[in-house]
Structures are given as structure tokens and as C-alpha cells.
N, C-alpha and C. Protein backbone atom coordinates (compact mmCIF):
# COMPACT_ATOMS: atom_id res chain seq x y z
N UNK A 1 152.49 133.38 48.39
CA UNK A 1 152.03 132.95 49.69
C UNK A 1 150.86 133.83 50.16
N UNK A 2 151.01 135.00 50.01
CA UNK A 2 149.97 135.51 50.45
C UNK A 2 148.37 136.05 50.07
N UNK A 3 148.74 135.18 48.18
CA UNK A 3 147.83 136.07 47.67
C UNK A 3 146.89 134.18 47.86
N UNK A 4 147.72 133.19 48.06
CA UNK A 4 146.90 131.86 48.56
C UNK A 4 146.12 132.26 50.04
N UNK A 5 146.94 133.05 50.56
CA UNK A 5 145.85 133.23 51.96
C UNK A 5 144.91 134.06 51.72
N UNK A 6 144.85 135.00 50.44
CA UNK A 6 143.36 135.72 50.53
C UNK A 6 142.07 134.93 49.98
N UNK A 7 142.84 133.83 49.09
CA UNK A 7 141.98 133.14 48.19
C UNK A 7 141.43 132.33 49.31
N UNK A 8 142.05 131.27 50.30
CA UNK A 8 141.65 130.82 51.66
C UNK A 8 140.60 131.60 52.31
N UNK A 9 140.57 132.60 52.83
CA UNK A 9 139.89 133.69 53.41
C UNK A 9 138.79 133.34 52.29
N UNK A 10 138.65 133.96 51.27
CA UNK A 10 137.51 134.43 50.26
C UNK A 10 136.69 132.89 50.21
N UNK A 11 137.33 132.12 50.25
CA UNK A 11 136.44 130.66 49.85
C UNK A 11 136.25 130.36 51.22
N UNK A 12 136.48 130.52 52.57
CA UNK A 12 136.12 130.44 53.69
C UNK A 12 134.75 131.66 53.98
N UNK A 13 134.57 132.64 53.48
CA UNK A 13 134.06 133.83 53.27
C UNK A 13 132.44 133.42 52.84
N UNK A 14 132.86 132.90 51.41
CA UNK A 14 131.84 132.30 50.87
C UNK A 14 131.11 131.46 50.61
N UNK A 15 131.94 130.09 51.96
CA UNK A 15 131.38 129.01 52.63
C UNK A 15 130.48 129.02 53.70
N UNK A 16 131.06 130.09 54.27
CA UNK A 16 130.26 130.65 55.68
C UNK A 16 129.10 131.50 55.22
N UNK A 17 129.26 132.56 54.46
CA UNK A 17 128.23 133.35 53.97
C UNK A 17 126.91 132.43 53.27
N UNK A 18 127.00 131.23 52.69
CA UNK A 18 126.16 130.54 52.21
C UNK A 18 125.61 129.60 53.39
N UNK A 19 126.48 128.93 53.84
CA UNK A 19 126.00 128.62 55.01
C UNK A 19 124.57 129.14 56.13
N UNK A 20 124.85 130.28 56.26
CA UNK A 20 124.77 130.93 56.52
C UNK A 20 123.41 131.79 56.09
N UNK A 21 123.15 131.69 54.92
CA UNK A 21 122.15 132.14 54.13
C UNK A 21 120.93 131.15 54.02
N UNK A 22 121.77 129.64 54.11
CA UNK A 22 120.72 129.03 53.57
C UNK A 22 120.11 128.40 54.75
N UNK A 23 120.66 128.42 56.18
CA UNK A 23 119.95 128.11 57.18
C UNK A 23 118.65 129.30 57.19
N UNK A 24 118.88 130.32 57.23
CA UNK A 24 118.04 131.44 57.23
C UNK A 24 116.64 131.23 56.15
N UNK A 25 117.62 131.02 55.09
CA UNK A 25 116.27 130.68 53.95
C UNK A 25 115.38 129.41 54.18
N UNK A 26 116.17 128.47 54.83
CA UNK A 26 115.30 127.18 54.93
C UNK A 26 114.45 127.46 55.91
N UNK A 27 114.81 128.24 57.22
CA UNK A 27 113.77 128.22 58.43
C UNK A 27 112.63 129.36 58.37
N UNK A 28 112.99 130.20 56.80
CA UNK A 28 111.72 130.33 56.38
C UNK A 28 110.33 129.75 55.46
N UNK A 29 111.05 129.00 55.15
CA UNK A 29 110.06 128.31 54.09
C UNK A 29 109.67 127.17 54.94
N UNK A 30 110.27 126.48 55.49
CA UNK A 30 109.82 124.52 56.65
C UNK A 30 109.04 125.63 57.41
N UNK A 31 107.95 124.79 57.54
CA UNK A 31 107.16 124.96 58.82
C UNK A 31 106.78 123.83 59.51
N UNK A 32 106.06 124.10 60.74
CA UNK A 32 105.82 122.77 61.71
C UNK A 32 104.57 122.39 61.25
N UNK A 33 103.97 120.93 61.38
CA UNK A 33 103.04 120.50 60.87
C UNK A 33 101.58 120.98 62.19
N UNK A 34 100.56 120.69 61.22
CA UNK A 34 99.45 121.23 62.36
C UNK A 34 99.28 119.97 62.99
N UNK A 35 98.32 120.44 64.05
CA UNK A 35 98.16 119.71 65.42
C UNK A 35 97.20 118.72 64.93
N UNK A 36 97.19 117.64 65.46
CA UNK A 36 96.65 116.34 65.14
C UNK A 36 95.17 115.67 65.04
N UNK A 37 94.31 115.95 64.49
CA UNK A 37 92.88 115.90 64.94
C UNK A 37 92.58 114.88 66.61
N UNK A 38 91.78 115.85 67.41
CA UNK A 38 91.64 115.21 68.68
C UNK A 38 90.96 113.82 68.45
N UNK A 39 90.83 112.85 69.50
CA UNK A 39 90.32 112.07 69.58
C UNK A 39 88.89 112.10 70.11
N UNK A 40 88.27 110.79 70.06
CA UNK A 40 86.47 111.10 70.24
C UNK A 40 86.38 111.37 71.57
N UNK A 41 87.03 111.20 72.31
CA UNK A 41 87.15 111.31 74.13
C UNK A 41 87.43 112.58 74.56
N UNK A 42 87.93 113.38 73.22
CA UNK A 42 88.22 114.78 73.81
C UNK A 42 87.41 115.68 74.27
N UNK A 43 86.29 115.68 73.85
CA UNK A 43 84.66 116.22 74.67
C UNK A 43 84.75 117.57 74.14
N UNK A 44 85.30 118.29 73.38
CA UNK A 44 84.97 119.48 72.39
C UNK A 44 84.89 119.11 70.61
N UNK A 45 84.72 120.22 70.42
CA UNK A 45 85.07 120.03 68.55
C UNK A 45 85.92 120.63 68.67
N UNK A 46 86.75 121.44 68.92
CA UNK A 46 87.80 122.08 68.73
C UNK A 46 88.56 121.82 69.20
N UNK A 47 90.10 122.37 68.92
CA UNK A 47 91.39 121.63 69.43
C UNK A 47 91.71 122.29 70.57
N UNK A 48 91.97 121.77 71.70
CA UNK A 48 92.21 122.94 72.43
C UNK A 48 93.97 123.03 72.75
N UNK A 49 94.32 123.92 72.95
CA UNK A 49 96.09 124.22 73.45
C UNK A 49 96.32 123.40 75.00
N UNK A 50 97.23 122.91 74.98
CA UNK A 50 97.70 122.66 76.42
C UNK A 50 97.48 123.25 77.68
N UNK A 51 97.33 122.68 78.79
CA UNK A 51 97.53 123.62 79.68
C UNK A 51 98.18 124.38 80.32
N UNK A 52 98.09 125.18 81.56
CA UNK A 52 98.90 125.87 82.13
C UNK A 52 99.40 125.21 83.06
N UNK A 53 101.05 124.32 82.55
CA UNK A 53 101.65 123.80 83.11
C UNK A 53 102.40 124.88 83.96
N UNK A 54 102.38 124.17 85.18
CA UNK A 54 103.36 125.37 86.31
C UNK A 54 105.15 125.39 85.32
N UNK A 55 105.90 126.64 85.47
CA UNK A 55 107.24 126.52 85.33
C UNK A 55 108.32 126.86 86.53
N UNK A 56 107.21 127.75 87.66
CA UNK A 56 108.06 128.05 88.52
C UNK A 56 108.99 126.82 89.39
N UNK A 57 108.95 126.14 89.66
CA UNK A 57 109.24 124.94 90.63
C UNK A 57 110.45 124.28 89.67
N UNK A 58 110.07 124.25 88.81
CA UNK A 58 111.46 123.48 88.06
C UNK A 58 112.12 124.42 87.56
N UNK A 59 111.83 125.99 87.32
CA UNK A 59 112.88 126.99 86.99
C UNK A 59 113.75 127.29 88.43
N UNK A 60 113.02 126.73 89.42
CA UNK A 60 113.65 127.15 90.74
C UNK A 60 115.17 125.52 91.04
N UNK A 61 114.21 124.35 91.03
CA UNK A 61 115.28 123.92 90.33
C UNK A 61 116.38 123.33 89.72
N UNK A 62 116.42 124.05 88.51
CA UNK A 62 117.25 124.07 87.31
C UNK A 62 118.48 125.14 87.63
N UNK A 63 117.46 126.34 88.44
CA UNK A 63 118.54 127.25 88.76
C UNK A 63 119.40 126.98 89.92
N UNK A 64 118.91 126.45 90.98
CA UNK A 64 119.61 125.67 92.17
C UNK A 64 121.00 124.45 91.65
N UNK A 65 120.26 123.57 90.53
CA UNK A 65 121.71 122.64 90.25
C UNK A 65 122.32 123.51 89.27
N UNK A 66 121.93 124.68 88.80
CA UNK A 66 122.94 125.31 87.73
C UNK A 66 123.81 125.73 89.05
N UNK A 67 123.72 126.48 90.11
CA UNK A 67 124.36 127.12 91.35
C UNK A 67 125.29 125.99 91.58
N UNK A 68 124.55 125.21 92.01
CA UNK A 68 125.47 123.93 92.55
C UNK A 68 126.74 123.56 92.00
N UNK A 69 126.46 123.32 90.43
CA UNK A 69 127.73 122.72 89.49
C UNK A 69 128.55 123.78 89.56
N UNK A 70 128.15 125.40 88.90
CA UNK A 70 129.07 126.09 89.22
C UNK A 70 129.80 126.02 90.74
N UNK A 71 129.25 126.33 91.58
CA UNK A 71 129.78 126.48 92.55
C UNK A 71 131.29 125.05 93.52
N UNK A 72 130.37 124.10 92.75
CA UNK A 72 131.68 122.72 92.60
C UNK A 72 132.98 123.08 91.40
N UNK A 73 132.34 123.41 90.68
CA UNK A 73 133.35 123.81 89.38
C UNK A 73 134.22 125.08 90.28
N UNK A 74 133.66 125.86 90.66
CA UNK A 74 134.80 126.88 91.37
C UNK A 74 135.51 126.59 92.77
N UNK A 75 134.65 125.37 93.34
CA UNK A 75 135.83 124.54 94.27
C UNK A 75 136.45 124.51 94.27
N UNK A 76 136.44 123.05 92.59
CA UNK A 76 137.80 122.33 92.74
C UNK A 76 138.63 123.84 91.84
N UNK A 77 138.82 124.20 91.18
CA UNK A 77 139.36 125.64 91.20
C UNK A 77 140.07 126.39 91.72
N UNK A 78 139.33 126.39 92.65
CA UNK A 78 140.34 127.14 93.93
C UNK A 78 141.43 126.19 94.67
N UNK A 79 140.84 124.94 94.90
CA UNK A 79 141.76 124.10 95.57
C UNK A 79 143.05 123.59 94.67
N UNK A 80 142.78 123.73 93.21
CA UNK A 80 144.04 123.22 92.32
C UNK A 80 144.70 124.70 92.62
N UNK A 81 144.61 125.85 92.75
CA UNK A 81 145.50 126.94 92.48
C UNK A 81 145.96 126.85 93.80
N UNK A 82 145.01 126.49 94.92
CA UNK A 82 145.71 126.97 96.34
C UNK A 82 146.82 125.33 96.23
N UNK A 83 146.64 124.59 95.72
CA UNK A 83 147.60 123.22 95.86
C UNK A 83 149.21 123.82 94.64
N UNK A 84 148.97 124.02 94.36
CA UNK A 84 149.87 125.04 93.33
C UNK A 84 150.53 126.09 93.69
């Protein structure tokens, strides 16, 4: 019995460890493809990067309904223990 649970362990060991390895190895070798030649309307020769989209306003929020849900989530929470 117990020498089946090390063999369990060891082939769990070396499922995970490969696993494990080969995500690592793959997300070194894939890379992302390059950026797409602009169109004739783009008014440079060169590609240019995106702009400077604002983040503050929607990090403000994202963080407001993250507050929110928690703060419903610890509602009903309290009200099942105080009903209890």
C-alpha cells in the first residue's frame, strides 16, 4: 500500500514537473507576430505605437465595483451569521 502511494506521488511529481517545464519552454520560443503594415491614410512611413490612452478613470472604476461586490459579498455575510 504504501510503496503504491510513493509511485502515485512520483508519477504525479513528474506530470507536474513536465508540465510545468514545458509551459516555460514554449513561452520562450512562441513569440507575438509583428505589427501590421499601416495603411496609405496613415500619413507617416513608420509605424507608430498607440496612444496615450487615459487609465486613470476606469482604474478608478474597476476599483469602486471591485469595493462594491466585496462589500455586498460581506453583507449578505454578516446577515446569514447574524440570522444564525
Amino acid at each position: 500500500m504504501k510503496n503504491k502511494q510513493k509511485i502515485f506521488n512520483m508519477k504525479k511529481l513528474i506530470i507536474t514537473t513536465l508540465f510545468i517545464l514545458s509551459f516555460t519552454l514554449t513561452s520562450q520560443v512562441l513569440t507575438a507576430q509583428s505589427a501590421p503594415i499601416p495603411p496609405s491614410e496613415h500619413g507617416t512611413t513608420s509605424n507608430q505605437s498607440g496612444g496615450g490612452a487615459p487609465i486613470g478613470s476606469g482604474l478608478i472604476i474597476l476599483l469602486g465595483m471591485a469595493g462594491a461586490y466585496g462589500g455586498m459579498k460581506g453583507y449578505k455575510q454578516f446577515k446569514k451569521e447574524k440570522e444564525v
